[in-house]
N, C-alpha and C. Protein backbone atom coordinates (compact mmCIF):
# COMPACT_ATOMS: atom_id res chain seq x y z
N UNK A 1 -135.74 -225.02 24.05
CA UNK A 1 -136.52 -224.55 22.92
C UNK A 1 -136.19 -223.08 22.67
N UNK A 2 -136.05 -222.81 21.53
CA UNK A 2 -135.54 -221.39 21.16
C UNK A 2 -137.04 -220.65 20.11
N UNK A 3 -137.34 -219.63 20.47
CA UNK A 3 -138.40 -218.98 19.27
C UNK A 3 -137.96 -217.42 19.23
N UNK A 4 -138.51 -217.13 18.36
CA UNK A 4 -137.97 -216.00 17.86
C UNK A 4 -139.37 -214.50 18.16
N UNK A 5 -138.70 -213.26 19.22
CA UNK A 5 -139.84 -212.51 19.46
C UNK A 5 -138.69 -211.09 19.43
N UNK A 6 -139.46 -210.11 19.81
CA UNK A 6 -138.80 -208.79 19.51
C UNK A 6 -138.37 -208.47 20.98
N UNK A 7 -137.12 -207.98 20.88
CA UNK A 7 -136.48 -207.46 21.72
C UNK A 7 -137.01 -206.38 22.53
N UNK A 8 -137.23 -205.41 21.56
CA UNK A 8 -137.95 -204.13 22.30
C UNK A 8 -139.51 -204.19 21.66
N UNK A 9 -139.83 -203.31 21.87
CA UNK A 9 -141.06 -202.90 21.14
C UNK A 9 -140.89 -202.69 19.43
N UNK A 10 -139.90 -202.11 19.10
CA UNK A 10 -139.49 -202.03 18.15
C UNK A 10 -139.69 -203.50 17.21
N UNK A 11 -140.45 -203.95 16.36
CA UNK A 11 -140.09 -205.15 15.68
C UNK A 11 -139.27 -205.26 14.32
N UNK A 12 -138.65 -204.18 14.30
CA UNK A 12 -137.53 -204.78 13.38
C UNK A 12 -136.35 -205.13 14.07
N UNK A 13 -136.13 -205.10 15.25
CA UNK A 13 -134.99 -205.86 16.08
C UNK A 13 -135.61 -207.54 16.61
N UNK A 14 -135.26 -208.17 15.36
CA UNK A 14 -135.74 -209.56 16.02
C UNK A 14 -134.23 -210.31 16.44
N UNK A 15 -134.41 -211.00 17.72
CA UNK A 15 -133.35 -211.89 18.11
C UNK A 15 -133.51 -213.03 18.64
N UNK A 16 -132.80 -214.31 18.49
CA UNK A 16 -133.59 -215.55 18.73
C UNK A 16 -133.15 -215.60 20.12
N UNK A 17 -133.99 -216.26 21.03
CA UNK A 17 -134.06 -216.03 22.56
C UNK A 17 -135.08 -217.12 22.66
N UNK A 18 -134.90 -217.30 23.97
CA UNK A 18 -135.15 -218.63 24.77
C UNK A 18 -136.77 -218.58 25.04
N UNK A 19 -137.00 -219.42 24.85
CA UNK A 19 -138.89 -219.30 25.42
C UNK A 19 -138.89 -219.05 26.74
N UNK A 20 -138.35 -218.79 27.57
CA UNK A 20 -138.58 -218.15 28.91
C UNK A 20 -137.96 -216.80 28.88
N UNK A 21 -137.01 -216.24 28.00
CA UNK A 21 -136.58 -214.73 27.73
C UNK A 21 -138.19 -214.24 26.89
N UNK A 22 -138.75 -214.74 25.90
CA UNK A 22 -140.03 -215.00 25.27
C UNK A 22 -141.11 -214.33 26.02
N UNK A 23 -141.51 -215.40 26.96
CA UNK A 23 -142.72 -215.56 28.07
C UNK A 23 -142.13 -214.12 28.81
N UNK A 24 -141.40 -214.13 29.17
CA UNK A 24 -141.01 -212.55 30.35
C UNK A 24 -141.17 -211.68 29.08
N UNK A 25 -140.93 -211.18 27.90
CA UNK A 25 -141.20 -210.21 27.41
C UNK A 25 -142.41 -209.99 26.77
N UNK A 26 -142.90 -211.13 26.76
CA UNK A 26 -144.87 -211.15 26.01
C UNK A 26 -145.40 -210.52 27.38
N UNK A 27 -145.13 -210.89 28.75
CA UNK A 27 -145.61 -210.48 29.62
C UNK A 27 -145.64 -209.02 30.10
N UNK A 28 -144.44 -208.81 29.83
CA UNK A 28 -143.99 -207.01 29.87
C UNK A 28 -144.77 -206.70 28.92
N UNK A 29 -144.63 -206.93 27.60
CA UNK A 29 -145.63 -206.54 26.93
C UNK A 29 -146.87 -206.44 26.77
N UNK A 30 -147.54 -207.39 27.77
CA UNK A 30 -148.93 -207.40 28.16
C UNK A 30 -149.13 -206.01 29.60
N UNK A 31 -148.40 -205.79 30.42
CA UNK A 31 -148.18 -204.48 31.28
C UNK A 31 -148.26 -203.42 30.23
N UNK A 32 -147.56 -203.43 28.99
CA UNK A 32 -146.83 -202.47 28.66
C UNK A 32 -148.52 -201.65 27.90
N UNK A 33 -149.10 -202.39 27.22
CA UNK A 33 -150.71 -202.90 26.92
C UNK A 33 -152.01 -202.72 27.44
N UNK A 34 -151.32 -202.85 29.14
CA UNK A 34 -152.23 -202.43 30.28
C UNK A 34 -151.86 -200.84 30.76
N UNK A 35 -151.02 -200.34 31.14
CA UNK A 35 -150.58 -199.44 31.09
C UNK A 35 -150.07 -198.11 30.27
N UNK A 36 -149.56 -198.48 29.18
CA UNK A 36 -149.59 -197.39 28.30
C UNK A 36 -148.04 -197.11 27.91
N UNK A 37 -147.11 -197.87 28.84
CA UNK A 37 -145.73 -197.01 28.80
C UNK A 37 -145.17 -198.16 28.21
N UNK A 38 -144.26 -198.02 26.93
CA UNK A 38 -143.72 -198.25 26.53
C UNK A 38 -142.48 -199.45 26.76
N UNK A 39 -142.43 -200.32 25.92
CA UNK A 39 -141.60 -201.70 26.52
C UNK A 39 -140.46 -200.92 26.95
N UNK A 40 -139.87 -199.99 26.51
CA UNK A 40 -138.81 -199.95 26.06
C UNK A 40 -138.41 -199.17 28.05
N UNK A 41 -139.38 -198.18 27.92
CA UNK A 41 -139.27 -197.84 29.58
C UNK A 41 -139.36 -198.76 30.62
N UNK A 42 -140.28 -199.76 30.60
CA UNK A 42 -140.36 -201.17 31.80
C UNK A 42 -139.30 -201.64 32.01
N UNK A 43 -138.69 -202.33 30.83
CA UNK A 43 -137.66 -202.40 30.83
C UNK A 43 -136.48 -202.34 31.56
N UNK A 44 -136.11 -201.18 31.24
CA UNK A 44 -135.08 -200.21 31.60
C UNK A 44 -135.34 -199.73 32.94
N UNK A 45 -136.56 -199.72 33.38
CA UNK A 45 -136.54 -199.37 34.48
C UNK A 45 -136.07 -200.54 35.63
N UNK A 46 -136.66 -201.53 34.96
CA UNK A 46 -136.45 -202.90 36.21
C UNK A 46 -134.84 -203.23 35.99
N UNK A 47 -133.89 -203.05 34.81
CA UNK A 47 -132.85 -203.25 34.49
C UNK A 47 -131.99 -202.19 36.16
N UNK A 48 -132.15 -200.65 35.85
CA UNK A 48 -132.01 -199.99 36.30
C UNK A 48 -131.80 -200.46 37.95
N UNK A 49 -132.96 -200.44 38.53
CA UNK A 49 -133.25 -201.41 39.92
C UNK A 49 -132.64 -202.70 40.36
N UNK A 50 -132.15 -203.75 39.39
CA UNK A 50 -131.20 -204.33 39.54
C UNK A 50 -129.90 -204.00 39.71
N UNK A 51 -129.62 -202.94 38.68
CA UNK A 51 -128.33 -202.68 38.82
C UNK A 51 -127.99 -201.86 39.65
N UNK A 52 -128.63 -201.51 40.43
CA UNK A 52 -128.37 -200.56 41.70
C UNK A 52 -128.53 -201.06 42.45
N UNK A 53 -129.34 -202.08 42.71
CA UNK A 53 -129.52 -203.00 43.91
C UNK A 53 -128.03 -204.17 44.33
N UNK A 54 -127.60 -204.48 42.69
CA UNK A 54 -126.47 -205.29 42.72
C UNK A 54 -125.26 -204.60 43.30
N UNK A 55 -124.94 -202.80 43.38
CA UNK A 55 -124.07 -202.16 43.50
C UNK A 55 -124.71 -201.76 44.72
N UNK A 56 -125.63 -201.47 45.52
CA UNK A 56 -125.56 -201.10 46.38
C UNK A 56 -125.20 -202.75 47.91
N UNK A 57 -125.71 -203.81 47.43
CA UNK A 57 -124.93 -204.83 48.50
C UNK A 57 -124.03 -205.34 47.25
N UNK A 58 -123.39 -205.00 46.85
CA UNK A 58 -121.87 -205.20 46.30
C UNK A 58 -120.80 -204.37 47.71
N UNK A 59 -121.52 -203.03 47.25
CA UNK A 59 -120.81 -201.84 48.32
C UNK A 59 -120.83 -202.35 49.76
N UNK A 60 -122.09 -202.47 50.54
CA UNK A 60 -122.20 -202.76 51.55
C UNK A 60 -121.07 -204.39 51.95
N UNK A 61 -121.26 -205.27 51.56
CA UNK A 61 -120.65 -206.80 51.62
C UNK A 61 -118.94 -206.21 51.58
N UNK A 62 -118.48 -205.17 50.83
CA UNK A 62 -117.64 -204.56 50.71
C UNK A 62 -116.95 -203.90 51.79
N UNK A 63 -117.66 -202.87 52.31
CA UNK A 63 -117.86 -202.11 53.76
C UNK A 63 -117.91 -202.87 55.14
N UNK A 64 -118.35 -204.17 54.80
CA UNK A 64 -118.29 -204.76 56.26
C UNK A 64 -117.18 -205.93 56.22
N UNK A 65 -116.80 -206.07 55.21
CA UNK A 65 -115.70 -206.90 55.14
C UNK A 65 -114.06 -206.17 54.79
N UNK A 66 -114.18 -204.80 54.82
CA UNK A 66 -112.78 -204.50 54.90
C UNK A 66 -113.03 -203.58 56.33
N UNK A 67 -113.70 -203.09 56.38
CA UNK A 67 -113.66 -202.35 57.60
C UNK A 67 -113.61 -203.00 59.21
N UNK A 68 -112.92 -202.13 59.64
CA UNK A 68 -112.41 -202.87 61.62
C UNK A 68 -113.30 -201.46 62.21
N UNK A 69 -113.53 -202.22 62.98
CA UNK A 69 -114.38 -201.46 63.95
C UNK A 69 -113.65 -200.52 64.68
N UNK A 70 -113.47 -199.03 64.98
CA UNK A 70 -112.84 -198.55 66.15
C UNK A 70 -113.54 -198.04 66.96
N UNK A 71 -112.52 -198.41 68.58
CA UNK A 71 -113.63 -197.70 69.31
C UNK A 71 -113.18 -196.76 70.13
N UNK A 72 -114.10 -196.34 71.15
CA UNK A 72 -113.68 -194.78 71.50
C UNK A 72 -112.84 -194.96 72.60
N UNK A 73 -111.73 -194.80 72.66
CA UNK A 73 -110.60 -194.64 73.44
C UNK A 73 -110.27 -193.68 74.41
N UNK A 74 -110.83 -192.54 74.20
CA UNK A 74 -110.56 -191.07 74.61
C UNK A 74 -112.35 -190.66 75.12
N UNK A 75 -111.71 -189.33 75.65
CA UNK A 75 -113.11 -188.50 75.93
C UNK A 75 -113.12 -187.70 75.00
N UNK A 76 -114.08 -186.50 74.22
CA UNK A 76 -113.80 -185.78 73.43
C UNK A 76 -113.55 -184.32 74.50
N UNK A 77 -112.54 -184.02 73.96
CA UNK A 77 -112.33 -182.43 74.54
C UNK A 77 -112.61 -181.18 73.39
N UNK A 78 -113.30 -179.83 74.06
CA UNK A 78 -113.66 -179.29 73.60
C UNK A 78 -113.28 -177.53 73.55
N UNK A 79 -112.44 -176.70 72.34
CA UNK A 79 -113.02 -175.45 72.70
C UNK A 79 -113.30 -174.66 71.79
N UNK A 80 -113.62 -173.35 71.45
CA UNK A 80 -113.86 -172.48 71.02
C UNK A 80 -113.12 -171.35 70.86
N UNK A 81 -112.57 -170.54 69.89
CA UNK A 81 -111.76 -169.72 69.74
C UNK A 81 -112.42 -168.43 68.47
N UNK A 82 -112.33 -167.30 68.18
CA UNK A 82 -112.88 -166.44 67.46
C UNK A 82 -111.40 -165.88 67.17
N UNK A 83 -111.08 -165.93 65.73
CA UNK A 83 -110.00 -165.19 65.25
C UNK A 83 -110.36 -163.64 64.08
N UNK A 84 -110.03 -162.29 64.63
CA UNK A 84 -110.66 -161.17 64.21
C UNK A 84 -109.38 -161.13 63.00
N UNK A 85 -109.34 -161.35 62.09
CA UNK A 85 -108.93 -160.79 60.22
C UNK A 85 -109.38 -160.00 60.14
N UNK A 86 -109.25 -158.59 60.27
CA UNK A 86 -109.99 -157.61 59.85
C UNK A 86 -111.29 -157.78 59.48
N UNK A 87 -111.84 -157.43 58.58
CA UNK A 87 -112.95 -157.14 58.37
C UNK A 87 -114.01 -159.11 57.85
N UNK A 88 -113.22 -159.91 58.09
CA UNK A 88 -113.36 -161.54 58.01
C UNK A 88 -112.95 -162.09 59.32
N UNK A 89 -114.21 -162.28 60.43
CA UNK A 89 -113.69 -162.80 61.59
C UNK A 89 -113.81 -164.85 61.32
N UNK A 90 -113.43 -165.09 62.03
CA UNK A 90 -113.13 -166.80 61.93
C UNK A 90 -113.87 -167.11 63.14
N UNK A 91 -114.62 -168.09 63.34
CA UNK A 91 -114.67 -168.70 64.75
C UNK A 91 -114.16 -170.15 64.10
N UNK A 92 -113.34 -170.65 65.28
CA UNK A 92 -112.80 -172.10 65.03
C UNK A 92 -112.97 -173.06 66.27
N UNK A 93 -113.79 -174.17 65.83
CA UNK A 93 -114.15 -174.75 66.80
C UNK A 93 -113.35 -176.11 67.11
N UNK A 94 -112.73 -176.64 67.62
CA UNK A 94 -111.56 -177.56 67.77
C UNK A 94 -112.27 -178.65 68.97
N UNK A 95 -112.04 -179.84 68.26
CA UNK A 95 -112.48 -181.08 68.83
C UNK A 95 -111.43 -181.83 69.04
N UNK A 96 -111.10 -182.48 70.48
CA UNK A 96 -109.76 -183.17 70.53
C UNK A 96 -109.97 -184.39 71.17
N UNK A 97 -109.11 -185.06 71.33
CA UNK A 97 -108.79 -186.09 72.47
C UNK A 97 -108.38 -185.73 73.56
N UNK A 98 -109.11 -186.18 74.92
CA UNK A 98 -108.93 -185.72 75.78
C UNK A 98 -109.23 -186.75 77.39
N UNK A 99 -108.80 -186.79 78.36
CA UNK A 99 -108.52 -187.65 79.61
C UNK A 99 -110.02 -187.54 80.41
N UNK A 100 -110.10 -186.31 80.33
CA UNK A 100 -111.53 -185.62 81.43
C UNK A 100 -112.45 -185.89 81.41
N UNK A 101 -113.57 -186.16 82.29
CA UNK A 101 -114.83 -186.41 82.03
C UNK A 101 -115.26 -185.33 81.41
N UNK A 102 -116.88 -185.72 80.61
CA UNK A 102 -117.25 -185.04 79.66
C UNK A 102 -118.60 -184.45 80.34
N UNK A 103 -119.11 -183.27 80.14
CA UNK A 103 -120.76 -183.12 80.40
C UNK A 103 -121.03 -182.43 79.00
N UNK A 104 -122.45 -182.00 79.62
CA UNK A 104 -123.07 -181.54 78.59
C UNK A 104 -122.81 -180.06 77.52
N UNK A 105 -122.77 -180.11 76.47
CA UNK A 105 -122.40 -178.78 75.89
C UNK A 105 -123.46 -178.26 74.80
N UNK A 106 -123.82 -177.14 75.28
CA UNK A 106 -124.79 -176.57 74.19
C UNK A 106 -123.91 -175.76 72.96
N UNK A 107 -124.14 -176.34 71.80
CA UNK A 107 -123.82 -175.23 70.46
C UNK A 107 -124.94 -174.71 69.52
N UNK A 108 -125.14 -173.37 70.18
CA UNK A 108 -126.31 -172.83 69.59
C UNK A 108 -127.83 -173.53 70.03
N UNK A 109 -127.81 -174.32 68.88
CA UNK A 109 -129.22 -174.88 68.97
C UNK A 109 -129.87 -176.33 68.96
N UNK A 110 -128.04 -177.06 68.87
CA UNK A 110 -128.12 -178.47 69.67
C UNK A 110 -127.32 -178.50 70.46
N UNK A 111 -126.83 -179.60 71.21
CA UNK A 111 -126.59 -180.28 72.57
C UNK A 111 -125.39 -181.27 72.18
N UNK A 112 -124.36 -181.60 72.76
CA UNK A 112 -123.70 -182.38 73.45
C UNK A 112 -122.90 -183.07 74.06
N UNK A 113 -121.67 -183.83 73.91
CA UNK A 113 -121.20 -183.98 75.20
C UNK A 113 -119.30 -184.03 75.14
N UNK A 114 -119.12 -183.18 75.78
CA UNK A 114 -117.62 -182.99 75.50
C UNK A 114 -116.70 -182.72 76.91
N UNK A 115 -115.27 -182.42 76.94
CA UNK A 115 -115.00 -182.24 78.34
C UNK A 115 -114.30 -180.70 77.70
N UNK A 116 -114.88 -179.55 77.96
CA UNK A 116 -114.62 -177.85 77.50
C UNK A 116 -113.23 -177.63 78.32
N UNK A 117 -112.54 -177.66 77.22
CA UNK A 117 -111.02 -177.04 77.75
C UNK A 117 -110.22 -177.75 78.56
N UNK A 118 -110.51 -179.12 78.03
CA UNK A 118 -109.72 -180.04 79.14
C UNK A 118 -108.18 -180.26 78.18
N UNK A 119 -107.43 -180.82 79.11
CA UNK A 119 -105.60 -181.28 78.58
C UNK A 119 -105.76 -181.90 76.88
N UNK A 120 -105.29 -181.65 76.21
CA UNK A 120 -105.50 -182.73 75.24
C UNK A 120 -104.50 -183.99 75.13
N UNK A 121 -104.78 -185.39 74.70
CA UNK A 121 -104.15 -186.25 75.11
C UNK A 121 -103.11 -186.48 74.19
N UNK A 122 -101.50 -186.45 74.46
CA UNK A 122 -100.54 -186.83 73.68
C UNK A 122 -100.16 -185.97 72.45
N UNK A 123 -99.88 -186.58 71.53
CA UNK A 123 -100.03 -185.22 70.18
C UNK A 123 -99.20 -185.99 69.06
N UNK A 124 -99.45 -185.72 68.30
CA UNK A 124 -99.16 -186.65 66.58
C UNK A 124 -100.41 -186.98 66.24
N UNK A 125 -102.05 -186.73 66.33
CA UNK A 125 -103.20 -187.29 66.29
C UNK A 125 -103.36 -186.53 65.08
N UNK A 126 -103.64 -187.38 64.21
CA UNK A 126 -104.62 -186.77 62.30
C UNK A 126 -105.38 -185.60 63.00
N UNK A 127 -105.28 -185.24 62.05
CA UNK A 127 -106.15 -184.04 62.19
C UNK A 127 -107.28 -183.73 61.11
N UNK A 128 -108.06 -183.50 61.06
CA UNK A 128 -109.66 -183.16 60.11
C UNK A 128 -109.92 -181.88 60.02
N UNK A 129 -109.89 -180.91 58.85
CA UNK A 129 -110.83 -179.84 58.64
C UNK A 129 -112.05 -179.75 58.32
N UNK A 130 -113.07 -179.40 59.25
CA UNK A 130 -114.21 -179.54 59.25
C UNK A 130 -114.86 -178.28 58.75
N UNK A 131 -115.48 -178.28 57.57
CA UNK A 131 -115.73 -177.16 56.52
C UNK A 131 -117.29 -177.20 55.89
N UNK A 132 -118.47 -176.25 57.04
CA UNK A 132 -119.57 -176.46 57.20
C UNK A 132 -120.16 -175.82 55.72
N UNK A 133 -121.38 -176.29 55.22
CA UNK A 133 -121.82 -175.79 54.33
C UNK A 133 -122.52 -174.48 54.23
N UNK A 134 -122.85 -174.15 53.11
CA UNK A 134 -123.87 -172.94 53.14
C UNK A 134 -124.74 -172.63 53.95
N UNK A 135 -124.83 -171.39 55.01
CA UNK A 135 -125.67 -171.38 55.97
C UNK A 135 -125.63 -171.70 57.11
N UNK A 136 -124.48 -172.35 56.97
CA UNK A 136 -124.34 -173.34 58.48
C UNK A 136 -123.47 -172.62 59.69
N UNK A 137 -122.40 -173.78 60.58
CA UNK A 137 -121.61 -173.25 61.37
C UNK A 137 -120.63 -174.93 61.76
N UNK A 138 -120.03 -174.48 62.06
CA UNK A 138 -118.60 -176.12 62.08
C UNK A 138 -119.49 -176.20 63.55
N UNK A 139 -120.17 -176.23 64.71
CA UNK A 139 -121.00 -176.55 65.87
C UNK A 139 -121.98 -177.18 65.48
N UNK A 140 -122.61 -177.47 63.71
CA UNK A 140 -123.87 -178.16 63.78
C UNK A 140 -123.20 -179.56 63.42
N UNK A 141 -122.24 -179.90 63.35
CA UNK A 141 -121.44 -181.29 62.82
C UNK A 141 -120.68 -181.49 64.78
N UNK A 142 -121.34 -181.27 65.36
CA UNK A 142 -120.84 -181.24 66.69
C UNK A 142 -120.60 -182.88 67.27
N UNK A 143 -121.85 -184.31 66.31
CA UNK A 143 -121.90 -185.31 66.53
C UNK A 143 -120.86 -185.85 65.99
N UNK A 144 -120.49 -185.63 64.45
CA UNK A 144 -119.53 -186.35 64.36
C UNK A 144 -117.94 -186.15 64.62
N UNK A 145 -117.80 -184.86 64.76
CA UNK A 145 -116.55 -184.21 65.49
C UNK A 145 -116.58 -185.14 66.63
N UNK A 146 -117.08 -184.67 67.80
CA UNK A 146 -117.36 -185.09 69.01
C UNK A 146 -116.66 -186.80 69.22
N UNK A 147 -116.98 -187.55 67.66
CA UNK A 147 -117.05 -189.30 67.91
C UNK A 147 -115.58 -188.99 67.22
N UNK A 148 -115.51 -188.31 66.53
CA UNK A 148 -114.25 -188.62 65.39
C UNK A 148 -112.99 -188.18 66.62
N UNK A 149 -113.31 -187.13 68.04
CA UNK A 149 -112.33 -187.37 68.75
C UNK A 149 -112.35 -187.97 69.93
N UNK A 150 -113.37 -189.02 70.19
CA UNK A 150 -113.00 -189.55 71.00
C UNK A 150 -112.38 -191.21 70.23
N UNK A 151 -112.08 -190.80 69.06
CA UNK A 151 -111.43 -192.25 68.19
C UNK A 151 -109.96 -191.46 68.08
N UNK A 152 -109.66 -190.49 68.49
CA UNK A 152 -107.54 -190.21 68.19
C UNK A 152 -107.75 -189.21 67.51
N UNK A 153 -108.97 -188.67 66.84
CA UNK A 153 -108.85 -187.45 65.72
C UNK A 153 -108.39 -185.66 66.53
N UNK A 154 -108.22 -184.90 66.01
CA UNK A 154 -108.07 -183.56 66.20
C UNK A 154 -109.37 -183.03 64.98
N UNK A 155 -110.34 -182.47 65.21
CA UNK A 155 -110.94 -182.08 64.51
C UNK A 155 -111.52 -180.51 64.63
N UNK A 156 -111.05 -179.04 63.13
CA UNK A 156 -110.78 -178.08 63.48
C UNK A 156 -112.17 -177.77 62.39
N UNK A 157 -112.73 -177.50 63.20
CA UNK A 157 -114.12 -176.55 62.44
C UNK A 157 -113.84 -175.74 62.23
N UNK A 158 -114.02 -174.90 61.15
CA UNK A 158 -114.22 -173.56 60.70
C UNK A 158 -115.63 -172.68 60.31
N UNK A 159 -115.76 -171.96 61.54
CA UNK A 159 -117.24 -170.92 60.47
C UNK A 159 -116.89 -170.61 60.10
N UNK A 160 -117.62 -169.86 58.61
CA UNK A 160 -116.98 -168.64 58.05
C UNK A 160 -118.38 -167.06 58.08
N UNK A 161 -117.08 -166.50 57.95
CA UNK A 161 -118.16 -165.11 57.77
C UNK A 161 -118.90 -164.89 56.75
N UNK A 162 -120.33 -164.61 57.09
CA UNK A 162 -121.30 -164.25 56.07
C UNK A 162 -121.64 -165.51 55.21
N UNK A 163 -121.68 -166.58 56.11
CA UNK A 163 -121.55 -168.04 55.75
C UNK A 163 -122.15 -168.47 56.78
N UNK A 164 -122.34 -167.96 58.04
CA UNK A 164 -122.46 -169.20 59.28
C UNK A 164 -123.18 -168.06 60.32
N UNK A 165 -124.27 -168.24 60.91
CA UNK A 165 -125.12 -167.35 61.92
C UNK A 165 -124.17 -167.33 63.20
N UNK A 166 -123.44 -167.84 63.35
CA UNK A 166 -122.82 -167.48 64.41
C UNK A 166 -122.19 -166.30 64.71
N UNK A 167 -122.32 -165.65 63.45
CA UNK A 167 -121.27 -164.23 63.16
C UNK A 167 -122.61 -163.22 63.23
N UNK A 168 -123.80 -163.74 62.83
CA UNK A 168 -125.31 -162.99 62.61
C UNK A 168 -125.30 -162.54 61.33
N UNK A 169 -125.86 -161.14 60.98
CA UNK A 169 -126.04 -160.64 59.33
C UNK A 169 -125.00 -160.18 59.48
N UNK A 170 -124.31 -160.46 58.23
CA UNK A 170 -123.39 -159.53 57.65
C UNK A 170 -123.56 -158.07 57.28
């Protein structure tokens, strides 16, 4: 059965539609009635929510079906280096692959677990520039450095000056 009702709120947009497209929009329109807001926003909003919902397990179903799991192969090795540029000092914090057992490592004002200044393992390993944000320091990304080398990575933090408390006030 086909009848004829308004698309939006608007009734000079009439389009012929299904008595169950019908019934769902008399009903919105009865919210719309109860509430105050406009067909045209309900709408769009539940449209909205679908279509993000459809793209977000689109993405995911996506993510678990091309991706392989890796796992940690290595220990992460760890050190610290301060390079003086004149008046722009660098600290560079370097995350590697490494043979040694690991303990605990404090950076600043979290915690954790690396082997400090141990051999690094082999060499041809990708390498990552790790480039902390406003305020920060390449030691507060210490978790995912840390995992990214015990998977084969080389990963080279950079503070920067007057960028990162590790240097203090400028």
């Amino acid at each position: 059965m086909v009848c004829e009702c308004p698309r939006l709120a608007d009734t000079s947009h009439w389009k012929r539609r299904s008595s169950k497209e019908c019934a769902t929009e008399q009903r919105l329109a009865g919210r719309r009635a109860a509430s105050g807001a406009p067909l045209n926003s309900i709408v769009s909003q539940r449209r909205n929510r679908t279509v993000i919902a459809r793209l977000f397990t689109f993405s995911l179903v996506v993510a678990l079906l091309t991706s392989t799991p890796i796992h940690a192969q290595y220990a992460a090795g760890y050190e610290s280096t301060r390079i003086d540029d004149g008046a722009r000092p660098i600290r560079l914090d370097v995350w590697y692959p490494a043979n040694e057992k690991e303990a605990v490592v404090r950076y600043g004002i979290s915690a954790g677990s690396a082997a400090i200044s141990a051999a690094p393992v082999g060499d041809g390993h990708p390498v990552i520039l790790l480039s902390h944000g406003a305020m920060g320091a390449a030691s507060n990304y210490s978790w995912i450095a840390e995992t990214l080398a015990r998977r084969g990575y080389v990963v080279l933090g950079v503070s920067h000056f007057g960028e990162s408390p590790v240097f203090g006030t400028p």
